[in-house]
Each structure stands twice: as structure tokens, then as C-alpha cells.
C-alpha atoms as a PDB file:
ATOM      1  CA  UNK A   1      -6.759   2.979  18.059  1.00  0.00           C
ATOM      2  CA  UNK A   2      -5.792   5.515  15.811  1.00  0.00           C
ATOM      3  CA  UNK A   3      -8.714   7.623  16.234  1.00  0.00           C
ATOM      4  CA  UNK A   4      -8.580   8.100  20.065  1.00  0.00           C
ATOM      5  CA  UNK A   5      -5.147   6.548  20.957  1.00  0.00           C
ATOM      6  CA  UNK A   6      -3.301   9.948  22.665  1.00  0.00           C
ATOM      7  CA  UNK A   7      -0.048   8.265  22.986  1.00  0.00           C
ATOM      8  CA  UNK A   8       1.205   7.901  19.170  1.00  0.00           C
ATOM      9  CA  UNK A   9       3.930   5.979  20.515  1.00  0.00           C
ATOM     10  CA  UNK A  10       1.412   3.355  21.638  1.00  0.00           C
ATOM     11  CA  UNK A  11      -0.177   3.255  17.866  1.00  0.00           C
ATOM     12  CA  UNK A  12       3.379   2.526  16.771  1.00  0.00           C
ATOM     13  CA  UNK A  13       4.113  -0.126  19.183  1.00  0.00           C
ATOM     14  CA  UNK A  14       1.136  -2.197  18.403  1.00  0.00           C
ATOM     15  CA  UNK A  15       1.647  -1.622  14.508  1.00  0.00           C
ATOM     16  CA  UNK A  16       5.362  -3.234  14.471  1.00  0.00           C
ATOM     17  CA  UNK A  17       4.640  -5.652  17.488  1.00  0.00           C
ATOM     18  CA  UNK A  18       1.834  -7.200  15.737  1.00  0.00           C
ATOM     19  CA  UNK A  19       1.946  -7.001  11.881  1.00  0.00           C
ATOM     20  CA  UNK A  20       5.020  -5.072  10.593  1.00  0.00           C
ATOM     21  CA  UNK A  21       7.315  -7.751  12.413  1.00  0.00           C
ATOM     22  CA  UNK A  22       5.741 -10.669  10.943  1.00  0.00           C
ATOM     23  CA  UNK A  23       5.789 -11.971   7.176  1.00  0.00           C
ATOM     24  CA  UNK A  24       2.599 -13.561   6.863  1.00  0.00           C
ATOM     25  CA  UNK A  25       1.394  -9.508   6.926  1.00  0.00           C
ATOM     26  CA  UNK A  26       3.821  -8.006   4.901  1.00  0.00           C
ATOM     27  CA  UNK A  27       4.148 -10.707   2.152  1.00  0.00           C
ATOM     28  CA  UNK A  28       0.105  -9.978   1.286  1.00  0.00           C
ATOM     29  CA  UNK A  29       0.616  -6.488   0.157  1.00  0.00           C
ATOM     30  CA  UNK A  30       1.490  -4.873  -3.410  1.00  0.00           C
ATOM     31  CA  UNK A  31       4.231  -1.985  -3.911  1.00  0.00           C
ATOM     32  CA  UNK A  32       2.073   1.350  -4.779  1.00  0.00           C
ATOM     33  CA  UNK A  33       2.237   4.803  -5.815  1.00  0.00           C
ATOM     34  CA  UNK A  34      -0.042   7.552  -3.774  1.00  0.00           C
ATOM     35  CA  UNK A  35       0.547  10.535  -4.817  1.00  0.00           C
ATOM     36  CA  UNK A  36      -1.913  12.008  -1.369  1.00  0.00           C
ATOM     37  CA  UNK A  37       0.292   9.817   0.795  1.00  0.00           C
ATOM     38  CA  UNK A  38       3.863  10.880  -0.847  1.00  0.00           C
ATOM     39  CA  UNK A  39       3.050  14.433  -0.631  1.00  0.00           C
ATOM     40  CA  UNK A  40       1.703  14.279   3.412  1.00  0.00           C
ATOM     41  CA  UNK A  41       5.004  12.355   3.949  1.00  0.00           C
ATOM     42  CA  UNK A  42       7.089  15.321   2.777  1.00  0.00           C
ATOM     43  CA  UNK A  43       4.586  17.779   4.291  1.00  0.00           C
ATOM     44  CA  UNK A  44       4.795  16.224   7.521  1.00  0.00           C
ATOM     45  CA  UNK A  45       8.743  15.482   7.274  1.00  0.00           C
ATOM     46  CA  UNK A  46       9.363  19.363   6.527  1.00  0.00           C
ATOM     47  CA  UNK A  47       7.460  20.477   9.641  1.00  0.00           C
ATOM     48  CA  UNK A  48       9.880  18.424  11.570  1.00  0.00           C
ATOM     49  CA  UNK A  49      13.009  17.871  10.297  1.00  0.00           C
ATOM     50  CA  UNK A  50      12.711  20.047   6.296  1.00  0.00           C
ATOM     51  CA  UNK A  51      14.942  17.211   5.161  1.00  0.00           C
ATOM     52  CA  UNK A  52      14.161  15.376   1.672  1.00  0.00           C
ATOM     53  CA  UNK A  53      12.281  11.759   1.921  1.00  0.00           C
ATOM     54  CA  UNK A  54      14.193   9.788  -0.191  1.00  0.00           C
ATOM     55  CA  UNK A  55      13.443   5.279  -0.995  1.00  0.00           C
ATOM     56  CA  UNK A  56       9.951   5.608  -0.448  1.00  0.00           C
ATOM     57  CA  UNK A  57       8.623   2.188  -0.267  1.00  0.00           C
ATOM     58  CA  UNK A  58       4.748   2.112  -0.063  1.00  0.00           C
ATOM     59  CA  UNK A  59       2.851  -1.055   0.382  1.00  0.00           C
ATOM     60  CA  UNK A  60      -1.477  -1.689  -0.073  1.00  0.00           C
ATOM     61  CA  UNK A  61      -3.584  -4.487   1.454  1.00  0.00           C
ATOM     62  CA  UNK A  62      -6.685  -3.721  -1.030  1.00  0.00           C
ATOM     63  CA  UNK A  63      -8.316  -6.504   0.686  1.00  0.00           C
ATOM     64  CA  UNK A  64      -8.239  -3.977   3.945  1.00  0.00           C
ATOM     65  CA  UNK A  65      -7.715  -0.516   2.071  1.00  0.00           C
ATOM     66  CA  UNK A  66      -4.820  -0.084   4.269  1.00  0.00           C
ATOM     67  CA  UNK A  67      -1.234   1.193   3.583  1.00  0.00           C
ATOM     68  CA  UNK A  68       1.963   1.245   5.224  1.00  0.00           C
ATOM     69  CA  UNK A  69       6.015   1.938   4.076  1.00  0.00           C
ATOM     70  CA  UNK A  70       8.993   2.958   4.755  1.00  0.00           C
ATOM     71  CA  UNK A  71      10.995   6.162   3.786  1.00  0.00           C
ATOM     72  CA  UNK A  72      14.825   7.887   4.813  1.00  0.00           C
ATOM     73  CA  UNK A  73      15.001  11.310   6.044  1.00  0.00           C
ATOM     74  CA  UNK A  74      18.838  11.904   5.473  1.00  0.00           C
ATOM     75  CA  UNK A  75      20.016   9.556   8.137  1.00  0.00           C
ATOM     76  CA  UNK A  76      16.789   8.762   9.979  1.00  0.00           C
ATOM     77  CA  UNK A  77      14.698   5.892   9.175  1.00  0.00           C
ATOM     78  CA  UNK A  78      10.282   6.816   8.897  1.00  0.00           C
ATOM     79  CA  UNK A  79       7.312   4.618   8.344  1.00  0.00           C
ATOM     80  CA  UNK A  80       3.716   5.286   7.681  1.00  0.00           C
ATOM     81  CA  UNK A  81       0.860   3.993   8.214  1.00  0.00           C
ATOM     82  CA  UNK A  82      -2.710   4.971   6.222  1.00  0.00           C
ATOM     83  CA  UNK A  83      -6.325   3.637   6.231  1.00  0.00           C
ATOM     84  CA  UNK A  84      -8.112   4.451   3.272  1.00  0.00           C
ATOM     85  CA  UNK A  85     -11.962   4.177   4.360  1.00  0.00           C
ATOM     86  CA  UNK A  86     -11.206   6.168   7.472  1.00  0.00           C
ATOM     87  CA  UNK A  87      -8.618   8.140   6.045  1.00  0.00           C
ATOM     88  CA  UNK A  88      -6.308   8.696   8.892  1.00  0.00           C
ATOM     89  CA  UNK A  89      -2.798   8.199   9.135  1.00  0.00           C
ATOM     90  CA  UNK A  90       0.092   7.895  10.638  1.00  0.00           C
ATOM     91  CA  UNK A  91       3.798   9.126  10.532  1.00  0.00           C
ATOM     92  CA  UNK A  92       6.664   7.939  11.853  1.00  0.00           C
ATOM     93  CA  UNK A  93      10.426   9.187  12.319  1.00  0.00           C
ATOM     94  CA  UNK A  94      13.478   8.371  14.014  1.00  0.00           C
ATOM     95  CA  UNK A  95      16.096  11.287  14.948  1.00  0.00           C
ATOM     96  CA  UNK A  96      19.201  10.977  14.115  1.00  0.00           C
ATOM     97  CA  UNK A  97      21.146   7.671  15.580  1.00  0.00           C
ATOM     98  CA  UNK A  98      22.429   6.786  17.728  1.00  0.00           C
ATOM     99  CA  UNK A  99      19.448   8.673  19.490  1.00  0.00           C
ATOM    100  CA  UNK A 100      16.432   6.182  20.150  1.00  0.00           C
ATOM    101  CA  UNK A 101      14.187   9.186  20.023  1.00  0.00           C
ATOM    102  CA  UNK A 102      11.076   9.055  17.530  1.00  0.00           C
ATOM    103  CA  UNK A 103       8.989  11.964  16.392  1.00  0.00           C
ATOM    104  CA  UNK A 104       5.192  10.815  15.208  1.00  0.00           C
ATOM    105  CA  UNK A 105       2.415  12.533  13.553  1.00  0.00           C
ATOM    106  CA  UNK A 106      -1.296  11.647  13.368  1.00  0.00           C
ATOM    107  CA  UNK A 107      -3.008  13.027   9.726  1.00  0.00           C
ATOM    108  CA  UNK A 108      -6.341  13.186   8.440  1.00  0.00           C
ATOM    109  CA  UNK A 109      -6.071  14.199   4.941  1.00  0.00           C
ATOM    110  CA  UNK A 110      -8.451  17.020   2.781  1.00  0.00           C
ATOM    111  CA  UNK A 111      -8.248  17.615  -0.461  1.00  0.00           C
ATOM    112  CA  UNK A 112      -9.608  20.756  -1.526  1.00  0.00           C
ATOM    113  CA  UNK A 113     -10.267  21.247  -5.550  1.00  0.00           C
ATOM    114  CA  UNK A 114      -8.031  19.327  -7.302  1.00  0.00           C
ATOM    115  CA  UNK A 115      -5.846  16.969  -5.677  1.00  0.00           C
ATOM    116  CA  UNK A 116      -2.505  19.091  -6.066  1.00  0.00           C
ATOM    117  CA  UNK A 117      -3.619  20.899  -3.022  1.00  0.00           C
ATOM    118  CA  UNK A 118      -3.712  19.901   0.336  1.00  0.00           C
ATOM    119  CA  UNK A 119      -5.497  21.613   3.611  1.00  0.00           C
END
């Protein structure tokens, strides 16, 4: 869905309809650190709002090699979403309330020489 979903909207839907709603999901995962997926989350927040991400919560499934957390953009709640075999992503971010507006972006990461730079 990720890969040829055009909506992103749709992507998120599905994602907190059918797993990030329900406990059995998010009770089998293990707080991380990713440094690729931290920095892409501030990359991705500066395009759009060039606000600081601050409580970055990052969870793995290593039994899927799949991610997914939560972040604040000053007073707008984000989440992410990441598969690490296909490595795509997924950004989400509210505006500012009380608007029910939500800016996404889609990411395929590349690291080019050492991992402190991104393309």
C-alpha cells in the first residue's frame, strides 16, 4: 500500500484503523533509537513546518523489520511509520489544533558515504 497508494491519507487510515488502535500490536514492539529515521523526521518536519521534533518515541517489530512512533512538532502531534526491508516510509503531521488538517510525506531513504549524509 505504501508503494502505490496515491492518497497518503488512505496509508494513514488503514495504519491507525487496524494496528496503531489496538494493543495486541503495539504491546509486541521494543522502544529504539534510529539515528536514519530521527534525522528524516526532522528533515521532513523542516520542509513543512521548520519547527523542532521534540518526545520522539520510536517503536521496532524485529519480527517484521517494521517501525512506527510518535513525535511533537511545537503543538502538533506526528507519527511515522518505516519498513526496513523495503525501506519506505511514512510521515505524519497534524497542523496546529483545533485544525483537523494533516500534512503526510512518503520517504525512501539513501544513504550516500557514511551515514551522516542523507540524499
Amino acid at each position: 500500500m505504501l508503494s502505490h497508494e496515491e492518497n497518503l491519507a488512505n496509508i494513514w487510515s488503514y495504519f491507525m484503523t487496524h494496528f496503531a488502535d489496538h494493543w495486541a500490536f503495539t504491546d509486541i514492539g521494543e522502544p529504539i533509537r534510529h539515528p536514519l529515521l530521527e534525522k528524516i523526521i526532522v528533515i521532513v518536519n523542516q520542509q513543512l513546518f521548520n519547527e523542532t521534533v521534540e518526545k520522539l518515541l520510536l517503536i521496532h517489530l524485529s519480527n517484521f523489520n517494521f517501525l512506527h512512533g510518535v513525535f511533537t512538532v511545537g503543538n502538533r502531534t506526528g507519527g511515522v511509520i518505516y519498513f526496513e526491508e523495503t525501506q519506505k516510509g511514512m510521515v505524519a503531521i497534524s497542523e496546529n489544533p483545533p485544525s483537523k488538517q494533516v500534512k503526510y510525506s512518503r520517504f525512501t531513504p539513501k544513504v550516500i558515504g557514511s551515514s551522516n549524509n542523507l540524499n
